[in-house]
C-alpha atoms as a PDB file:
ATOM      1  CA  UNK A   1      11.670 -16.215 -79.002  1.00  0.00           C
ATOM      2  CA  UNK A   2      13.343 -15.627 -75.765  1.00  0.00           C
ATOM      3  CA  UNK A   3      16.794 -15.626 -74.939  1.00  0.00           C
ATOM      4  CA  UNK A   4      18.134 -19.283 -73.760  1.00  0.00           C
ATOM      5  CA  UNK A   5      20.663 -20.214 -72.185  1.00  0.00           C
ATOM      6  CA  UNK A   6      22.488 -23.679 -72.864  1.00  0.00           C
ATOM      7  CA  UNK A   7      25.079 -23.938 -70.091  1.00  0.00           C
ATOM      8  CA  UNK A   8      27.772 -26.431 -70.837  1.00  0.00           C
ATOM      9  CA  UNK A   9      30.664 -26.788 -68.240  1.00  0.00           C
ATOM     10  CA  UNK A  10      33.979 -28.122 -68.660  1.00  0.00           C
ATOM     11  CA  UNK A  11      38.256 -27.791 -67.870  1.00  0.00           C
ATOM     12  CA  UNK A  12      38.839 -28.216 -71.369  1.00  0.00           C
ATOM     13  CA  UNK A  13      35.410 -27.168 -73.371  1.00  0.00           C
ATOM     14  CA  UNK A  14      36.134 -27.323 -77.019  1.00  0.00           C
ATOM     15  CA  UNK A  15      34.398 -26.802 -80.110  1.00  0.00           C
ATOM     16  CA  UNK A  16      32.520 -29.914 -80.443  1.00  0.00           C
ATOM     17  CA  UNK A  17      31.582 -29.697 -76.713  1.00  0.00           C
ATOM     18  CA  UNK A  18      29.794 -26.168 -77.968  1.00  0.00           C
ATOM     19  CA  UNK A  19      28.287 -27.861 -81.020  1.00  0.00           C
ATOM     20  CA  UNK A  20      26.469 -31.159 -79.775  1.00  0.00           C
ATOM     21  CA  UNK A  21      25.692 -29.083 -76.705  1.00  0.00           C
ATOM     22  CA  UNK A  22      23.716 -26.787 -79.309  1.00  0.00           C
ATOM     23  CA  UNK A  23      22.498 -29.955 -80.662  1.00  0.00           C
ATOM     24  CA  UNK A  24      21.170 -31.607 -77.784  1.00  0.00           C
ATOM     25  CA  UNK A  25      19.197 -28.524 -76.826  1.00  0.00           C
ATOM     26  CA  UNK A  26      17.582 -28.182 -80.033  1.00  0.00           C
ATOM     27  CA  UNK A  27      16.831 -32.470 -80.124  1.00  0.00           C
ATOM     28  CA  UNK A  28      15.086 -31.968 -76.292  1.00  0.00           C
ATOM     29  CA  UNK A  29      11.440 -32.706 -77.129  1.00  0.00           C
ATOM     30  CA  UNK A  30       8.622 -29.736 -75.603  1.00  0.00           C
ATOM     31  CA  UNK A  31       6.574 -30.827 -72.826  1.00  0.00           C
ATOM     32  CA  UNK A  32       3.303 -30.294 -71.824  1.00  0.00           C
ATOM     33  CA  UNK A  33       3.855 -26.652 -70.913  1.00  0.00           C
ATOM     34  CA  UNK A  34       6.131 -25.210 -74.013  1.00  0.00           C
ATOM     35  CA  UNK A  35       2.906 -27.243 -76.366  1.00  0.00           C
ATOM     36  CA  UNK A  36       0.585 -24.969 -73.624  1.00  0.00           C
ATOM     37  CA  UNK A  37       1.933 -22.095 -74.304  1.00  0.00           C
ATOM     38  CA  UNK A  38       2.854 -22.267 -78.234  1.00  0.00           C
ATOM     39  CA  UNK A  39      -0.789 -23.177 -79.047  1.00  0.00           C
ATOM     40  CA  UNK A  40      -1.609 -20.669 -77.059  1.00  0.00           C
ATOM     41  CA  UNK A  41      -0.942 -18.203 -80.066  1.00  0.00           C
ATOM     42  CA  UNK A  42      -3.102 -17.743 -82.555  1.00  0.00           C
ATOM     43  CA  UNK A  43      -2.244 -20.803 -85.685  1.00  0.00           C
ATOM     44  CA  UNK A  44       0.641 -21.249 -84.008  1.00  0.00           C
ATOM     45  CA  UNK A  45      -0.176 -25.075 -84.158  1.00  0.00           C
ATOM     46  CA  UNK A  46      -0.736 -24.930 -88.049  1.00  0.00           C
ATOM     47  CA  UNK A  47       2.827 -23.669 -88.007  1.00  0.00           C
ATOM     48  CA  UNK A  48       4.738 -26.324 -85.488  1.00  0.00           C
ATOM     49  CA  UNK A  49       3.239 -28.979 -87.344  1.00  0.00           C
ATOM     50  CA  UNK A  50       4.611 -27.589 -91.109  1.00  0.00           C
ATOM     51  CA  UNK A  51       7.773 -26.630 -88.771  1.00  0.00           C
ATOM     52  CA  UNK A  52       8.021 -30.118 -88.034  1.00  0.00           C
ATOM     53  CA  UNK A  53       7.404 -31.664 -91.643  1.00  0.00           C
ATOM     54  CA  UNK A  54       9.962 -29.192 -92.814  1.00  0.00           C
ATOM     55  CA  UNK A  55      12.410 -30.135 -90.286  1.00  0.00           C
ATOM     56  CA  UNK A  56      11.669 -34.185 -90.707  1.00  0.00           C
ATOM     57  CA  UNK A  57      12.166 -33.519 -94.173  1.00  0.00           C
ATOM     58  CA  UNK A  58      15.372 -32.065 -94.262  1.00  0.00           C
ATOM     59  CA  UNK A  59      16.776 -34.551 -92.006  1.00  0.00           C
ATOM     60  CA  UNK A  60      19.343 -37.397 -92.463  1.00  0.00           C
ATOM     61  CA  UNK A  61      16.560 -39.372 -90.326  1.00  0.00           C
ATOM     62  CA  UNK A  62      13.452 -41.159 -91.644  1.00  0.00           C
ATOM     63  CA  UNK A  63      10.795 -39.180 -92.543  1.00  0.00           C
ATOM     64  CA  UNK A  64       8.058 -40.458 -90.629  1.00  0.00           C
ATOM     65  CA  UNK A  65      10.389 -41.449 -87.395  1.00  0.00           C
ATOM     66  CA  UNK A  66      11.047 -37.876 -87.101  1.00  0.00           C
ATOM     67  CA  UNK A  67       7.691 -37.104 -86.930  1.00  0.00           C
ATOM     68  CA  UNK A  68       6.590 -39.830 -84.707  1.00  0.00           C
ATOM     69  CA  UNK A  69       8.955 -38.629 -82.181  1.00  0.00           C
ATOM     70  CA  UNK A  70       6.746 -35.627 -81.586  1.00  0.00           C
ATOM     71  CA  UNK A  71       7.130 -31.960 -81.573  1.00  0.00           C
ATOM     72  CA  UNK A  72      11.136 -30.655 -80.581  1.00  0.00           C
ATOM     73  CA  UNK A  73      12.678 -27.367 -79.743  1.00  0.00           C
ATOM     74  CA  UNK A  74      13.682 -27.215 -83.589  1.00  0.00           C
ATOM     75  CA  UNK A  75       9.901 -26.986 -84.380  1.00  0.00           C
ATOM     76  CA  UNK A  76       9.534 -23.998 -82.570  1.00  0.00           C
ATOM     77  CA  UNK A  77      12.040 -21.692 -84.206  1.00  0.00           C
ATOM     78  CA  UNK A  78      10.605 -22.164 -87.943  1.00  0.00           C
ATOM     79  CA  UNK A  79      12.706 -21.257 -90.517  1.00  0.00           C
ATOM     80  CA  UNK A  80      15.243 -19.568 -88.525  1.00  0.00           C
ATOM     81  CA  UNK A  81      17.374 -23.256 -88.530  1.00  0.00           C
ATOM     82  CA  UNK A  82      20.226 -22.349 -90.438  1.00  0.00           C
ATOM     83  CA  UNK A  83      23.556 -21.503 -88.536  1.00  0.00           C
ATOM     84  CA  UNK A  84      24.521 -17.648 -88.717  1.00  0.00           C
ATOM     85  CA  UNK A  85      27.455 -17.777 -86.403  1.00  0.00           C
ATOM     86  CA  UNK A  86      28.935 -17.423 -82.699  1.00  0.00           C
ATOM     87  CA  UNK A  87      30.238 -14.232 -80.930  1.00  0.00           C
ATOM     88  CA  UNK A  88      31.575 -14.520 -77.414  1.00  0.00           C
ATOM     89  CA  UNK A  89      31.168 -12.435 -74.191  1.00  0.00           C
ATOM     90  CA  UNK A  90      33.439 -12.103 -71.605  1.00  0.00           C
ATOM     91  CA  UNK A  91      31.249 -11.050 -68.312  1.00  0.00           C
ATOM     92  CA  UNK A  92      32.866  -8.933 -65.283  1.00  0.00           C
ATOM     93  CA  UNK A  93      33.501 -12.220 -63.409  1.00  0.00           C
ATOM     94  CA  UNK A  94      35.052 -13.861 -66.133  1.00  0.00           C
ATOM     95  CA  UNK A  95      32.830 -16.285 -67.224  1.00  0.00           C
ATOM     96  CA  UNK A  96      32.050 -16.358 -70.702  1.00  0.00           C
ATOM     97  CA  UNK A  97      28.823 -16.308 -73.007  1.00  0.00           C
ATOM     98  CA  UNK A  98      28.715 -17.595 -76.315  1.00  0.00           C
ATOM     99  CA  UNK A  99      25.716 -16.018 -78.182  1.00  0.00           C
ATOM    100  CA  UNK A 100      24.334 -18.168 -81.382  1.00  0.00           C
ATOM    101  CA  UNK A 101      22.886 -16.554 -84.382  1.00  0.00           C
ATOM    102  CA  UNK A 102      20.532 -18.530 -87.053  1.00  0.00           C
ATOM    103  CA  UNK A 103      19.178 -17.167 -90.213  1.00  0.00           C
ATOM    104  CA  UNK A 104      15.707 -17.891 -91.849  1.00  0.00           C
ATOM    105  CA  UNK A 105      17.404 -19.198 -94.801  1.00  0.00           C
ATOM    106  CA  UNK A 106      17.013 -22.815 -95.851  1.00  0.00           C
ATOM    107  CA  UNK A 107      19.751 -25.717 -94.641  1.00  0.00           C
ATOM    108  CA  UNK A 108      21.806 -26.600 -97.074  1.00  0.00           C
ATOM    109  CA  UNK A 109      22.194 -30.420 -97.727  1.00  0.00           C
ATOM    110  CA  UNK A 110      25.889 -31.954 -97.375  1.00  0.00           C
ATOM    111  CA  UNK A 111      26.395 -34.908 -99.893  1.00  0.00           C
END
């Protein structure tokens, strides 16, 4: 999967800023053209939709109004949902990248 960048912008960013920003971008639903190109790869579709049962399944959310909401950015990156970590970058003109790291690992349910 290609590199992404989620660019969040605030005087006082803090950690929850970083973590519902990562949130949101994972929630966005695909459009026409990311569904284009992902069943554009061989049973790649077999694999969003068992991606997607997987990820309705583990969810706090309904079953089946997880999966009526159609496919999601989640769906594309399989297994690889569980968190790894965050390192940070500071760039020549001081701006800084934060670069996420997931794990193909399951997600562990919080009772």
């Amino acid at each position: 999967m290609p590199v992404k960048i989620i660019t969040l912008s605030s005087k006082s960013l803090t950690i929850r800023d970083i973590l519902e920003g990562i949130y949101a971008y994972f929630q966005t639903p695909l459009i026409k053209d990311d569904l284009h190109h992902v069943n554009s790869i061989l049973d790649n579709q077999r694999c969003l939709c068992y991606a997607c049962a997987q990820c309705a399944k583990d969810s706090y959310e309904i079953e089946a109004v997880v999966i009526l909401q159609g496919y999601r950015r989640i769906d594309v990156i399989s297994g690889y949902r569980r968190f790894y970590g965050l390192r940070i970058s500071i760039l020549p003109d001081q701006t800084w990248r934060l670069y996420m790291n997931l794990t193909p690992r399951t997600v562990p349910r919080v009772s």
